[in-house]
Protein backbone atom coordinates (compact mmCIF):
# COMPACT_ATOMS: atom_id res chain seq x y z
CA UNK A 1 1.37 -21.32 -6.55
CA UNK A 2 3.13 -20.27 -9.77
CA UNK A 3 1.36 -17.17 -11.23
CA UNK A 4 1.71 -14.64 -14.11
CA UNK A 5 1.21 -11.24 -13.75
CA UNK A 6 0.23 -9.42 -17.00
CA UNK A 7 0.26 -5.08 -16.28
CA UNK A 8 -0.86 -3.65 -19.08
CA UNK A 9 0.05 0.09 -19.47
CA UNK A 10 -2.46 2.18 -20.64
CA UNK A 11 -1.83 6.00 -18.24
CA UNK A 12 -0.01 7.57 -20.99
CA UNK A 13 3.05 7.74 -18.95
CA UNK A 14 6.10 5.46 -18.65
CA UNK A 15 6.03 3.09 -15.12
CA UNK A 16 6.76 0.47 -13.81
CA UNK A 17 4.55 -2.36 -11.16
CA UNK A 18 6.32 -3.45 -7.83
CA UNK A 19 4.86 -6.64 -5.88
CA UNK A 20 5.43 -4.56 -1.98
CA UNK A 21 6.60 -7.67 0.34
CA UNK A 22 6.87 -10.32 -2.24
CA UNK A 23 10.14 -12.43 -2.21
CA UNK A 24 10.99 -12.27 -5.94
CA UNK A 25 13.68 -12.30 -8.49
CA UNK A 26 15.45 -8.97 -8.91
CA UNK A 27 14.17 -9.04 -12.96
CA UNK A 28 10.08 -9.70 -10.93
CA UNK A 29 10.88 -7.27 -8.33
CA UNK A 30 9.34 -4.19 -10.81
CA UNK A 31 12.04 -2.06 -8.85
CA UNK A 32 12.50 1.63 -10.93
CA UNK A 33 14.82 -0.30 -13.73
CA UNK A 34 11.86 -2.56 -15.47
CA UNK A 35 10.46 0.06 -17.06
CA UNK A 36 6.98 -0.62 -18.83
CA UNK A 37 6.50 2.04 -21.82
CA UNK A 38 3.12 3.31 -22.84
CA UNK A 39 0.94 0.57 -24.16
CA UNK A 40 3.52 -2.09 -23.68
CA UNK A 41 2.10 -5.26 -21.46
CA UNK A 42 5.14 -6.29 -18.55
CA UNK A 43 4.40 -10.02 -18.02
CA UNK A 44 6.21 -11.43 -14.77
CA UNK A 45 5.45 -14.98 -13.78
CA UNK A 46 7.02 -16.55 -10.37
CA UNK A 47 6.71 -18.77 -7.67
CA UNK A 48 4.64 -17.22 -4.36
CA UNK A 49 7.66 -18.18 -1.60
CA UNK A 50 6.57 -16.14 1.14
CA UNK A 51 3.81 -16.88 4.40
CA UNK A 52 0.29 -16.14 4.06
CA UNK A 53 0.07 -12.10 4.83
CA UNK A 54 -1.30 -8.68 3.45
CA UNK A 55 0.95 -7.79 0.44
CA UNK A 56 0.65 -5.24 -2.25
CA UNK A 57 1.29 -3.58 -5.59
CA UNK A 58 2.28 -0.04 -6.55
CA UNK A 59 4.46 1.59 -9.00
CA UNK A 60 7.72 2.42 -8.68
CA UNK A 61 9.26 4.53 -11.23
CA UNK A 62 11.97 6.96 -10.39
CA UNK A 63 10.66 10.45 -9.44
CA UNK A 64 7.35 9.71 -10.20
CA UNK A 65 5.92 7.03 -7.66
CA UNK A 66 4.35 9.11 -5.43
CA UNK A 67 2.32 10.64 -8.45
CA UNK A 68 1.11 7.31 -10.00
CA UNK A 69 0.47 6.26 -6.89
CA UNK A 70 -1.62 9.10 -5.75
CA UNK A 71 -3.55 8.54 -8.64
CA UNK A 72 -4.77 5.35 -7.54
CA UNK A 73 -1.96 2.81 -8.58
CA UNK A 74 -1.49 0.47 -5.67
CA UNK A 75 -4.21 -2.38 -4.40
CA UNK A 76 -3.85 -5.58 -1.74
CA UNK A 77 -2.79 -9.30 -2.52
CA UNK A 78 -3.80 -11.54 0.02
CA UNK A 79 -1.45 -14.50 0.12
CA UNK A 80 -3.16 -17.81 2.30
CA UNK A 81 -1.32 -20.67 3.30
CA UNK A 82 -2.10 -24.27 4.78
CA UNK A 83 -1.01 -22.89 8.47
CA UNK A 84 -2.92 -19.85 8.36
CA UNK A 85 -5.36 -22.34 7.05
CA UNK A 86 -5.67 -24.61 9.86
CA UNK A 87 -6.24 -21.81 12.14
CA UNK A 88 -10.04 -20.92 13.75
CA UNK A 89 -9.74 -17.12 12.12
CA UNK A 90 -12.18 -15.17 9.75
CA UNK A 91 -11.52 -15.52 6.26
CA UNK A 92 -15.07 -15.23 4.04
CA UNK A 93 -13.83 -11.63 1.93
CA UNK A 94 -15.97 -9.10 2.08
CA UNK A 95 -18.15 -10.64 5.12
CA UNK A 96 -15.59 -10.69 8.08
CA UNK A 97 -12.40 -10.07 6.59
CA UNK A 98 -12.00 -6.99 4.97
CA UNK A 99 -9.43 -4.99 3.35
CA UNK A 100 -8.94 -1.11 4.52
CA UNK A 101 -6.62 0.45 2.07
CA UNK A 102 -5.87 4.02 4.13
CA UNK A 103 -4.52 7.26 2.06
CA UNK A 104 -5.31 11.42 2.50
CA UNK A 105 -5.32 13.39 -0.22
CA UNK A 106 -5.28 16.96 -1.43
CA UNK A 107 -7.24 18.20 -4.35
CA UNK A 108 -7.56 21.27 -6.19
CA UNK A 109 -11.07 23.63 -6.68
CA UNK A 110 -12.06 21.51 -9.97
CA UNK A 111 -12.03 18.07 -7.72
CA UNK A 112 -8.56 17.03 -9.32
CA UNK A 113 -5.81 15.12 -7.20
CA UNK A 114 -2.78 17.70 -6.18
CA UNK A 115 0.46 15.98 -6.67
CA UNK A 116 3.90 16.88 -5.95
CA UNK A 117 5.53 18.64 -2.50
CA UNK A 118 2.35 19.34 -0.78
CA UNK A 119 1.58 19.18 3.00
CA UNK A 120 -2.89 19.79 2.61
CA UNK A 121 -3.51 16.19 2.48
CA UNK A 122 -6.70 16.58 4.51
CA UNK A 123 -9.41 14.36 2.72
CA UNK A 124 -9.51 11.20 4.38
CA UNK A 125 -10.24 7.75 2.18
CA UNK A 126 -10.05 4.28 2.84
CA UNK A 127 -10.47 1.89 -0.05
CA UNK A 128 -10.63 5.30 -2.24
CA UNK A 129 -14.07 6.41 -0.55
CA UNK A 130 -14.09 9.46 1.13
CA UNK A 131 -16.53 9.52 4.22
CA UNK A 132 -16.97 5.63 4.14
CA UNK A 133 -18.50 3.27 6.13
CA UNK A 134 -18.72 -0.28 6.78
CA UNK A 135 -21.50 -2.70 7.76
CA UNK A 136 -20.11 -4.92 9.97
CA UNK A 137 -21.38 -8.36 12.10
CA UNK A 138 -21.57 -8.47 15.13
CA UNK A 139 -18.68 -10.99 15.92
CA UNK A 140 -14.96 -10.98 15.73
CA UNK A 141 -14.25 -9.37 12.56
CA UNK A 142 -10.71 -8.88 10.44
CA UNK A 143 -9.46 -6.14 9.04
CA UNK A 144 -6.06 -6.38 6.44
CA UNK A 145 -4.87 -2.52 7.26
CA UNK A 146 -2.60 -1.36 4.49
CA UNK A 147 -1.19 2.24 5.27
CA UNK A 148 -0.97 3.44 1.28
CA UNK A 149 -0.22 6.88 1.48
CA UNK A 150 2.38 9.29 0.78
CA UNK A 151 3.63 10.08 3.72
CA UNK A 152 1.06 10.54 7.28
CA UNK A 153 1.51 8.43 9.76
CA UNK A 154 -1.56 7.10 11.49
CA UNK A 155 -2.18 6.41 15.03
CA UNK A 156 -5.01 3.65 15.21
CA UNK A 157 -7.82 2.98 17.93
CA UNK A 158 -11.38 2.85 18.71
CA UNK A 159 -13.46 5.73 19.41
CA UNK A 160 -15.37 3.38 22.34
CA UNK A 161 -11.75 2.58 23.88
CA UNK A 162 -12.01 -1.06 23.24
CA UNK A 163 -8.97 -3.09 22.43
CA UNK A 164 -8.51 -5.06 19.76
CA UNK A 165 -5.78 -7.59 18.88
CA UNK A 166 -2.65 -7.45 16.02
CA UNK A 167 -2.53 -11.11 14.59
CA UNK A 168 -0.09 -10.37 11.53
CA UNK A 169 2.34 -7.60 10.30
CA UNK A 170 3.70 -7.51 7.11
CA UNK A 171 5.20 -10.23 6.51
CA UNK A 172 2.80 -12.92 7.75
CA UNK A 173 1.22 -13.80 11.56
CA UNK A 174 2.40 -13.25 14.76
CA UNK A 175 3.38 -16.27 17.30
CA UNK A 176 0.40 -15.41 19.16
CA UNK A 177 -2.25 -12.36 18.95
CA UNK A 178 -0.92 -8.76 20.50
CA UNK A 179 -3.78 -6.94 22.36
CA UNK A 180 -3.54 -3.44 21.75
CA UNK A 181 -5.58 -0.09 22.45
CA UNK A 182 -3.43 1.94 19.78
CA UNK A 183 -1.12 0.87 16.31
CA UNK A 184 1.31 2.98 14.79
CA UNK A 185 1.10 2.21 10.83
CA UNK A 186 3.69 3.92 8.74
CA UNK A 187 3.18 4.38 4.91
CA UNK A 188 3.76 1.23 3.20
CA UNK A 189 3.55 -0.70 6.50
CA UNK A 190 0.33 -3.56 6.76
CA UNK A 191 -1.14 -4.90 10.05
CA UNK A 192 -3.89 -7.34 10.57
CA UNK A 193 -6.32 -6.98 13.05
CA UNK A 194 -9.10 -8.71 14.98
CA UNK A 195 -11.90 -6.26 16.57
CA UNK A 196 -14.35 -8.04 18.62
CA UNK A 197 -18.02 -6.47 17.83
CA UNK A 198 -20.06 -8.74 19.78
CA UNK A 199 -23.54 -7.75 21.47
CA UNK A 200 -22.82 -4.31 19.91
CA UNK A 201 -25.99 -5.06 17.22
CA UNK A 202 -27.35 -1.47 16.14
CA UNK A 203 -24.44 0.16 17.70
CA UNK A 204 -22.02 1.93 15.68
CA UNK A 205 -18.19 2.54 16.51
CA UNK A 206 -15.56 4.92 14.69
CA UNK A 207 -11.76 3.69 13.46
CA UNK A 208 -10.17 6.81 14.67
CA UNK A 209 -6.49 7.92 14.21
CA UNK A 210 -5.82 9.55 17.46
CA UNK A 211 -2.88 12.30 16.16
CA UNK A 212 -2.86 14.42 19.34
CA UNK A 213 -1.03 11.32 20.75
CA UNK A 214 1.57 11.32 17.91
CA UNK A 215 5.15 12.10 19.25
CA UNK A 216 6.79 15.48 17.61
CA UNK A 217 8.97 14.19 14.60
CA UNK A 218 6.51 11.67 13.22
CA UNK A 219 4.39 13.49 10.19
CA UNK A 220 0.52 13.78 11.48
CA UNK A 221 1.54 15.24 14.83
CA UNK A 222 1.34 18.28 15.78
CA UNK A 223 4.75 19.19 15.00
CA UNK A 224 6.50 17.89 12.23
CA UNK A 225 10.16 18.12 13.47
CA UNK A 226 11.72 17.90 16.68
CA UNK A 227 12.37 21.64 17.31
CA UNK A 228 10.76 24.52 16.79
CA UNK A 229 13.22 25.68 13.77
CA UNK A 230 12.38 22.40 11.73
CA UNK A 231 9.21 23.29 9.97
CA UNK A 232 7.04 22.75 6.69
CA UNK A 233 5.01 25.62 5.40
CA UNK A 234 1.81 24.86 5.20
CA UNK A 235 1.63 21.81 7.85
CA UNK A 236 0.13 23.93 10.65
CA UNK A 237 -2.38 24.72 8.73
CA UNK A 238 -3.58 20.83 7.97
CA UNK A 239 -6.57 20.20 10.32
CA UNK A 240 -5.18 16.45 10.51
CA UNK A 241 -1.92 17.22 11.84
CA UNK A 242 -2.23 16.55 15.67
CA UNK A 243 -6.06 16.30 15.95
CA UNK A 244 -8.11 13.27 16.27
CA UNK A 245 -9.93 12.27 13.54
CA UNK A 246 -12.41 10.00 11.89
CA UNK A 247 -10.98 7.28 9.49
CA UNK A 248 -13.96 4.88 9.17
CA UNK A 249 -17.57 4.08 10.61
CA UNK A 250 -18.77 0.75 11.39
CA UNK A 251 -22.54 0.06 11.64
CA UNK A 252 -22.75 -3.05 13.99
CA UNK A 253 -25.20 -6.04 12.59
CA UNK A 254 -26.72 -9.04 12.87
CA UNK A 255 -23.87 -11.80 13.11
CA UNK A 256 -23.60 -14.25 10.24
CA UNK A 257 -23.44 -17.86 10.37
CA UNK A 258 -20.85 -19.62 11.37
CA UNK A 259 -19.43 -16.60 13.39
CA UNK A 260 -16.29 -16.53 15.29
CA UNK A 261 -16.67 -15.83 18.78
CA UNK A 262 -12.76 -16.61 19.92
CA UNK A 263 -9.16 -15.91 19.51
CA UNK A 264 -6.48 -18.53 19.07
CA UNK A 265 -3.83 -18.24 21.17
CA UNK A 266 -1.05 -19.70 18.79
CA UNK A 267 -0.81 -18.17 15.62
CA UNK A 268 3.07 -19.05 14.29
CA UNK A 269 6.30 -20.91 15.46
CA UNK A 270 8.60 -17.88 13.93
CA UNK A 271 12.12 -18.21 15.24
CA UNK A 272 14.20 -15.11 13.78
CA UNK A 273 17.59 -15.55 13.49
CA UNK A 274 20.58 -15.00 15.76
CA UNK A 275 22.50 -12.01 16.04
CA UNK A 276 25.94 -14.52 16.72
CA UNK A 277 24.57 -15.97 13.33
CA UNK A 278 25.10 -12.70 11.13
CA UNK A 279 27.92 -12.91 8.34
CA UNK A 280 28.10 -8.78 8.53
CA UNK A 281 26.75 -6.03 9.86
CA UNK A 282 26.07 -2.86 7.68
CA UNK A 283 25.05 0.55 9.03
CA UNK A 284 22.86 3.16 7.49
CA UNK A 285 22.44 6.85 8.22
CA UNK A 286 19.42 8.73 7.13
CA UNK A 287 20.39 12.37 6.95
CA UNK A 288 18.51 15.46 5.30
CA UNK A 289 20.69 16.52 1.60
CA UNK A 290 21.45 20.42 2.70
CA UNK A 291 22.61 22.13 5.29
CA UNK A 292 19.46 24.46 6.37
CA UNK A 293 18.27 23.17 9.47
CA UNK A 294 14.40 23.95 8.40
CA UNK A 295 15.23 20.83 5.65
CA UNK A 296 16.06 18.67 8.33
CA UNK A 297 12.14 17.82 8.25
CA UNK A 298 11.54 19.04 4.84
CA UNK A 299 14.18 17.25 2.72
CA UNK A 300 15.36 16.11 0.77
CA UNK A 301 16.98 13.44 2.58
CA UNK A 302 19.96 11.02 1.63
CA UNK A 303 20.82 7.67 2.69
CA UNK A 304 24.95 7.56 3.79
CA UNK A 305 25.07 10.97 2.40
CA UNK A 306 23.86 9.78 -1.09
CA UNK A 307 21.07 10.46 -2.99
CA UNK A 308 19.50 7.48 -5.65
CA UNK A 309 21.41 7.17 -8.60
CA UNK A 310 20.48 4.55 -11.09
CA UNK A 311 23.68 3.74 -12.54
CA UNK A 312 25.31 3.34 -8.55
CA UNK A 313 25.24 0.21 -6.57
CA UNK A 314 25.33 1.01 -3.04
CA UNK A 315 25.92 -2.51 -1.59
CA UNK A 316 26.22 -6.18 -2.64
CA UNK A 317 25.06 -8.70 -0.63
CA UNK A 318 26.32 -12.28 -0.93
CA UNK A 319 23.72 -14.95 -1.16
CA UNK A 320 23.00 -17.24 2.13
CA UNK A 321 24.42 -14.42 4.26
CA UNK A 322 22.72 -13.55 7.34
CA UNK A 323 22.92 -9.75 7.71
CA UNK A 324 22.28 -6.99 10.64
CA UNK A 325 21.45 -3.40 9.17
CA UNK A 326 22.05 -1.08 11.43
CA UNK A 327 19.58 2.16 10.63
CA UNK A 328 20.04 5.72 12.43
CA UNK A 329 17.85 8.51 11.77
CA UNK A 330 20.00 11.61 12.02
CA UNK A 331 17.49 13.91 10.19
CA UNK A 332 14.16 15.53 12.14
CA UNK A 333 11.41 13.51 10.74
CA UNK A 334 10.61 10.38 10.99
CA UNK A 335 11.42 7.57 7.86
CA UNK A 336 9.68 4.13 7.45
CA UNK A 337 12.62 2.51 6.10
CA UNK A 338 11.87 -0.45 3.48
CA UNK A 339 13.78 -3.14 1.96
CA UNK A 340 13.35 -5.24 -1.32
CA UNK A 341 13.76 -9.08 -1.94
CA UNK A 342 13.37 -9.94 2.20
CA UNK A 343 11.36 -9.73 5.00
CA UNK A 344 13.63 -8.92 8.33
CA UNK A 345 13.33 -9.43 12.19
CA UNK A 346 13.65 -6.17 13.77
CA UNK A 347 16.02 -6.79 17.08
CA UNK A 348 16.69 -3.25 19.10
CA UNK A 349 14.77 0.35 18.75
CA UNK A 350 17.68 2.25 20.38
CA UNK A 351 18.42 -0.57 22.76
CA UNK A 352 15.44 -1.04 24.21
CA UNK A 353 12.90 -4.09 24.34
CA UNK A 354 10.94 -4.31 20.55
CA UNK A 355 6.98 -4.21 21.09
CA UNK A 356 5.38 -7.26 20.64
CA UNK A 357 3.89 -6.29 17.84
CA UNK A 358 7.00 -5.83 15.69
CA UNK A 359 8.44 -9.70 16.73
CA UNK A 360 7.39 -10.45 13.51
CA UNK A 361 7.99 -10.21 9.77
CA UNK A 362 8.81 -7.16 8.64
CA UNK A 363 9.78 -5.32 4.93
CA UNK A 364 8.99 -1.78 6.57
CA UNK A 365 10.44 -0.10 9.79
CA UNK A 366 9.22 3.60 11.19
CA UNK A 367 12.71 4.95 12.68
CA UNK A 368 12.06 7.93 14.08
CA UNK A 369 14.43 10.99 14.74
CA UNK A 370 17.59 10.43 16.71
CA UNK A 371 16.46 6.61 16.75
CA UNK A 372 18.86 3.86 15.75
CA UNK A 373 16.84 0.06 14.80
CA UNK A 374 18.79 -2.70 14.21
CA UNK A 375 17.05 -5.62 12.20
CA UNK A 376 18.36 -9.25 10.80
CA UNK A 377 17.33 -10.74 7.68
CA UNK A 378 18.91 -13.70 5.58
CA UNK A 379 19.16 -13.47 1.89
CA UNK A 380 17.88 -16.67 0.02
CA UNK A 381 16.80 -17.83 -3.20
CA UNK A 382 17.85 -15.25 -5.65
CA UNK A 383 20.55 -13.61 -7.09
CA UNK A 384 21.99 -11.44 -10.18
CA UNK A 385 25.04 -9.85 -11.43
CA UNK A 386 23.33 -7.15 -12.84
CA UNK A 387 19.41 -6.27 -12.25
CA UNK A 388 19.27 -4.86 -8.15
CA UNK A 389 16.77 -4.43 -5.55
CA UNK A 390 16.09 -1.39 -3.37
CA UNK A 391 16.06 -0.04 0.02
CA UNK A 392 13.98 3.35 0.51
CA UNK A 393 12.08 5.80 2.47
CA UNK A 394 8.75 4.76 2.14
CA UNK A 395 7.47 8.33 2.41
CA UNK A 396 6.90 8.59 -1.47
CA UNK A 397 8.13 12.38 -1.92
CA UNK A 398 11.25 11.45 0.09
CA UNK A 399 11.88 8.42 -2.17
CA UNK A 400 11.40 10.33 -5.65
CA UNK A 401 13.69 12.76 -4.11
CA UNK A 402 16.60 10.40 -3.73
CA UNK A 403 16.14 9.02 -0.68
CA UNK A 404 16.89 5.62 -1.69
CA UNK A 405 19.73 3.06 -2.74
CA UNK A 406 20.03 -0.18 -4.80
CA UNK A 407 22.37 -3.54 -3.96
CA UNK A 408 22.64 -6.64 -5.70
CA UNK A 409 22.59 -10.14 -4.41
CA UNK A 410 25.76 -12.34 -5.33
CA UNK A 411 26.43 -15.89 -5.64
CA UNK A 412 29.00 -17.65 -2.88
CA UNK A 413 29.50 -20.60 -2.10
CA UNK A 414 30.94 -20.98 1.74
CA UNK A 415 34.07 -22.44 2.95
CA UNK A 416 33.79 -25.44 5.38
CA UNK A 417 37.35 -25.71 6.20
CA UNK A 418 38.91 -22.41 6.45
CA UNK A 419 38.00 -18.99 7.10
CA UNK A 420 39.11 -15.77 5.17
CA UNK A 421 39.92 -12.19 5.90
CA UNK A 422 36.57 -11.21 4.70
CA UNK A 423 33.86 -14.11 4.06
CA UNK A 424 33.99 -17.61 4.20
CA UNK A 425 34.62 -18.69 0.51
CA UNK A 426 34.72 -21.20 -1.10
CA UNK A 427 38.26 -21.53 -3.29
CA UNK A 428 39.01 -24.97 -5.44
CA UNK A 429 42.69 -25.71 -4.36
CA UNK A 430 43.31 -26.58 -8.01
CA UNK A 431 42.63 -22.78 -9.37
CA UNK A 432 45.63 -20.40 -8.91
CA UNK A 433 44.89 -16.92 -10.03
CA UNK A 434 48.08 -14.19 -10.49
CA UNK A 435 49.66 -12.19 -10.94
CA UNK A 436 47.81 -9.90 -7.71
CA UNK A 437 48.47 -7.37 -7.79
CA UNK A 438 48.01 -6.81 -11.51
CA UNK A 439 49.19 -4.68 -13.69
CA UNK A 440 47.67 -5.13 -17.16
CA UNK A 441 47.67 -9.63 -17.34
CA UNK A 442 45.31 -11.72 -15.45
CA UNK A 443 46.68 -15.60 -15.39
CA UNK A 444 44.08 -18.23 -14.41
CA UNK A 445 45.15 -21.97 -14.61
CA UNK A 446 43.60 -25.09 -13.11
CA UNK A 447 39.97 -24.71 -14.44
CA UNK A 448 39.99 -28.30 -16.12
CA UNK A 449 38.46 -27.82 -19.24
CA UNK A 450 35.39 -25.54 -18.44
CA UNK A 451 33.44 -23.12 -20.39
CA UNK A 452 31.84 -20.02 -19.04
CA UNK A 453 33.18 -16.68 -18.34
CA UNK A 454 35.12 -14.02 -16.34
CA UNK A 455 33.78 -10.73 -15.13
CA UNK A 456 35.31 -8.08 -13.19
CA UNK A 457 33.86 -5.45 -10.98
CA UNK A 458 34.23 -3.13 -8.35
CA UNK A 459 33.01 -3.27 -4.81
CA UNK A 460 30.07 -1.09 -5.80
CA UNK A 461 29.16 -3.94 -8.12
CA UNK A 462 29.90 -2.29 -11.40
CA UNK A 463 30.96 -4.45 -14.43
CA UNK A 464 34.56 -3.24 -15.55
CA UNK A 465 35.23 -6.23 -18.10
CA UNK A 466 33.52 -9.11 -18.79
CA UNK A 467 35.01 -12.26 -21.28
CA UNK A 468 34.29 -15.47 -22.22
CA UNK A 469 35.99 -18.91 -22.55
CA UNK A 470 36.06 -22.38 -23.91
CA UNK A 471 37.53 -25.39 -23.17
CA UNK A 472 40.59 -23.75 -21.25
CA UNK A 473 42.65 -25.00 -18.54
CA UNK A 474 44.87 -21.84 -18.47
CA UNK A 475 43.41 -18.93 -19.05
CA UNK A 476 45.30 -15.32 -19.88
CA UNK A 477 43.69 -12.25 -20.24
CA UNK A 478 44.42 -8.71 -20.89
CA UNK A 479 42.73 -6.05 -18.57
CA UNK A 480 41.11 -3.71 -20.78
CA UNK A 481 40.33 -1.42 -18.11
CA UNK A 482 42.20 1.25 -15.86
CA UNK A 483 40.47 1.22 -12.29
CA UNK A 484 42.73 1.47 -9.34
CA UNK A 485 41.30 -0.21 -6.30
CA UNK A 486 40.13 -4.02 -5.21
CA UNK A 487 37.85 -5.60 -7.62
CA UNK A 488 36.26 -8.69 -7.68
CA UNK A 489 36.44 -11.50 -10.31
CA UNK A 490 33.70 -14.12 -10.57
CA UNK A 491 33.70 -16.78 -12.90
CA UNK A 492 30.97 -18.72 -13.99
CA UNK A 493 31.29 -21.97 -15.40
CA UNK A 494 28.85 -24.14 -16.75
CA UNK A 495 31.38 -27.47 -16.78
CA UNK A 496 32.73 -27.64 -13.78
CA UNK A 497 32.40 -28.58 -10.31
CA UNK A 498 32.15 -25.22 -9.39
CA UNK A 499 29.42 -22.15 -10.34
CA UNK A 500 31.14 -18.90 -9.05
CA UNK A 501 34.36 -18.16 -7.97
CA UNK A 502 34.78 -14.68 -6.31
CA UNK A 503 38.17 -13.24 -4.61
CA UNK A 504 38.38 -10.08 -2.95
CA UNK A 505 41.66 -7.86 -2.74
CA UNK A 506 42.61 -8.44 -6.35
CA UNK A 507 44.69 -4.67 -7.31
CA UNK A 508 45.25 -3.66 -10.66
C-alpha cells in the first residue's frame, strides 16, 4: 500500500516522528533532521516495502527522545502481507492477537513522569496500564511484544514454566517457529509470540521477566556492569534490577470460534545473504566518552570515539552494496545497537553459532560487553546526497547523549568489466576528468551535450562545491574551495546515458 502519514504537533515542544523498522526514504525516515515545529502538521506519504511484522513509531529529536517518548510518544504498526496471509496463524486484533507495548517508569510524589538520567524505573506498564491484565482464550494465542522503554532489558517467560514459540522478530517471520522457555528483548527490539493456553479455562498464568537470570552487564540484572567498580547510583536500590517480577496476568477463558489449536511448521523461505557477497566490511566500536572507569556503565558512550553531531557524516554507503558491520562493545554495559533504512541478518555473536531466534530480520541487535556481532544487510531502493539515516544505541539516554552517528546512501552504478582499487564503478570511456591531482581547475570533457550538475565532497559526505551546467561537452571549472584530501565528484545528468558518475582519489 501507498499511505500518508499526517503528525500533527500539538506538545508544545519541537519533534520530530520516526517509522522504527520501516524501509523509507531518508526525507520519510523522521530521523532527528525533519524537524516538526509546534503546531506545524509533517505529512510523509510512501510506499510500505517491507514483510508483514511488528513495526513502530516514536520520536526522535536530538537530546530529547527519551523524554517525548517517556511521555507516551511511540505506538505499534502492524504491517500484513499475502504470505503471512496464507498462513493458519491468529490474526482477529484484540481477540487472539494482541499487542503488549512493555515500558517502566519512574514518577515523582504528585504522580508526574520523571525524565532525564534516572535509574528508579520501577512501575511496570504494558500498553501504558500499570498492574494490567488480559483476558485471554483458551487456545493458541499471539502476542506482538514491542520492548518500548528507555533502557531495561527484559528477560521473558511463564510463571507455569511452559514454553512458548518465537514466530517473527523484527523484521518479519521466522523460517519456521523457535520454541523457547525464555526471550531476551532489548529496548526497541519486537518479537512475536505464540503461547498455547489450551485446557487452562479458569486458570490464570503470569508473563514474568525473570531478571535474577540476567547476565551482569545487561541493565535489569543484578549488576549493571561487569565489575564491581562499574556502577550507577541508585540502581541497587531498584527492586527490578535482578529480581523476578510480574509483567502481565492472563485470565484463561472460554475459547472462541474458529480457534487455533496448531502451529505451522513453515513460516518463511528467508535466505540472508552471503558473507563472500559483501562489497565492504565496516567496523564499529562502542566505547564509554571519559576516562572514569565507573562511566564505563554510566556513560556517556561514543560510537568510534565520536559522539552525534548533526552537521558530521560518519559513513556513506553506496547503493546496491552488500555490507558486513562489524560491532564491538568495548564499554561495560550492554547496547542494543539499531540501524535506519534496513533490516540486517545477524551472522556471528563473538564467533559462535546465532540462536535461532535471531536467523531472522533484524533493525536492532543487544551486543553485550566485550561482545563483537557481525551482521549483513544490502542497501536498496533509496538514496540522497544530502538528508541521512542513523545508527544508535537504542537505550534512549545513551542516544540523546551522543551515542549515535548518521551516513548517507549514494548512487553507483557497478562496473561489469573491470574492477577498481576501491568499488566496482561504473566509468563511461568517453569522460576524461583532469587535471588529478588538482590544484585550483577541474577539466571535464566527453559529456555529449548533457545538462545537470557537479558536486564535490569529502569522504565524510560533506558538500564542498556544488555547480551546474548546460549543454556542455567540455566542462572547466574553478575550485572554489581549499580542502586538502580525496574528494569525490558526482555528476548528475539528466541527458545522458548516464545518472551519477563518482571517482574516488581525486586531490586538490
Amino acid at each position: 500500500d501507498s499511505i500518508q502519514f499526517n503528525v500533527i504537533n500539538k506538545i508544545n515542544d519541537t519533534t520530530t516522528m520516526h517509522w522504527h523498522g520501516l524501509h523509507v526514504s531518508p526525507e520519510n525516515d523522521g530521523g532527528p533532521h525533519s524537524l516538526i515545529l509546534m503546531n506545524e502538521t509533517w505529512s510523509p506519504s510512501f510506499k510500505i516495502r517491507d514483510d508483514a511484522a511488528t513495526y513502530w513509531y516514536h520520536p526522535h529529536l536530538h537530546r530529547r527522545t527519551n523524554n517525548h517518548v517517556m511521555k507516551g510518544l511511540a505506538g505499534i504498526i502492524i504491517v500484513k502481507d499475502e504470505n503471512e496471509a496464507s498462513l493458519n496463524l491468529p490474526r482477529t486484533y484484540g481477540v487472539d492477537d494482541f499487542p503488549l507495548i512493555l515500558q517502566t517508569k519512574a514518577f515523582d510524589i504528585d504522580s508526574q513522569i520523571i525524565l532525564g538520567h534516572n535509574q528508579f524505573d520501577s512501575i511496570k506498564m504494558v500498553n501504558a496500564t500499570i498492574d494490567p491484565f488480559l483476558n485471554v482464550p483458551a487456545q493458541i494465542v499471539r502476542f506482538r511484544v514491542l520492548n518500548a522503554g528507555s533502557q531495561r532489558v527484559y528477560n521473558l517467560g511463564l510463571s507455569n514454566g511452559a514454553n512458548f514459540h518465537q514466530i517473527a522478530s523484527d523484521g518479519g517471520l521466522l523460517n519456521s517457529p523457535v520454541e523457547l522457555n525464555r526471550l531476551m528483548l532489548a529496548p526497541g527490539e519486537r518479537a512475536e509470540l505464540l503461547i498455547d493456553f489450551s485446557n487452562m479455562v479458569g486458570d490464570s498464568v503470569e508473563l514474568m521477566s525473570f531478571a535474577n537470570e540476567i547476565q551482569k552487564g545487561i541493565y535489569g540484572a543484578k549488576s549493571e556492569g561487569t565489575s564491581p567498580v562499574q556502577i550507577i547510583p541508585g540502581y541497587s536500590s531498584n527492586p527490578l534490577n535482578g529480581n523476578n517480577f510480574e509483567v502481565l496476568k492472563f485470565y484463561i477463558q472460554n475459547e472462541t470460534p474458529n480457534s487455533i489449536h496448531s502451529i505451522p511448521t513453515v513460516l518463511n523461505n528467508l535466505v540472508p545473504y552471503s558473507e563472500s557477497e559483501a562489497d565492504r566490511l565496516r567496523h564499529f566500536q562502542l566505547n564509554f566518552g571519559l576516562t572514569n572507569p565507573v562511566n564505563a556503565v554510566m556513560g556517556p558512550f561514543t560510537i568510534n570515539d565520536r559522539f552525534f553531531d548533526m552537521s558530521y557524516i560518519n559513513d556513506t554507503v553506496l547503493l546496491h552494496d552488500i555490507e558486513v558491520w562489524e560491532i564491538f562493545n568495548h564499554s561495560g554495559i550492554a547496547h542494543p545497537f539499531h540501524i535506519h533504512d534496513v533490516q540486517f541478518y545477524i551472522i556471528e555473536r563473538s564467533g559462535t553459532i546465532v540462536p535461532q531466534n535471531e536467523l531472522g530480520k533484524k533493525d536492532v541487535v543487544l551486543v553485550k560487553s566485550n561482545e563483537t556481532i557481525k551482521f549483513i544487510t544490502k542497501f536498496e531502493d533509496f538514496y540522497d546526497d544530502t538528508i541521512p539515516y542513523m545508527y544508535h544505541c537504542h537505550m534512549l539516554m545513551h542516544e540523546d547523549e551522543g551515542m549515535m552517528g548518521q551516513f548517507l546512501v549514494r548512487f553507483q552504478e557497478k562496473d561489469t568489466t573491470s574492477t577498481l582499487s576501491n568499488h566496482n564503478l561504473y566509468i563511461k570511456s568517453e569522460i576524461s576528468i583532469y587535471p588529478n591531482p588538482a590544484n585550483d581547475l577541474i577539466i571535464i570533457e566527453g559529456l555529449k551535450d548533457v545538462v545537470g550538475s557537479i558536486a564535490f565532497y569529502n569522504l565524510q559526505g560533506k558538500l564542498l562545491q556544488k555547480n551546474s551546467f548546460n549543454d556542455s561537452k567540455t566542462l572547466k571549472l574553478k575550485m572554489g574551495f581549499d580542502y586538502q584530501g580525496p574528494i569525490i565528484v558526482s555528476v548528475t545528468s539528466t541527458k545522458s546515458t548516464f545518472q551519477k558518475l563518482i571517482l574516488r582519489n581525486l586531490t586538490h
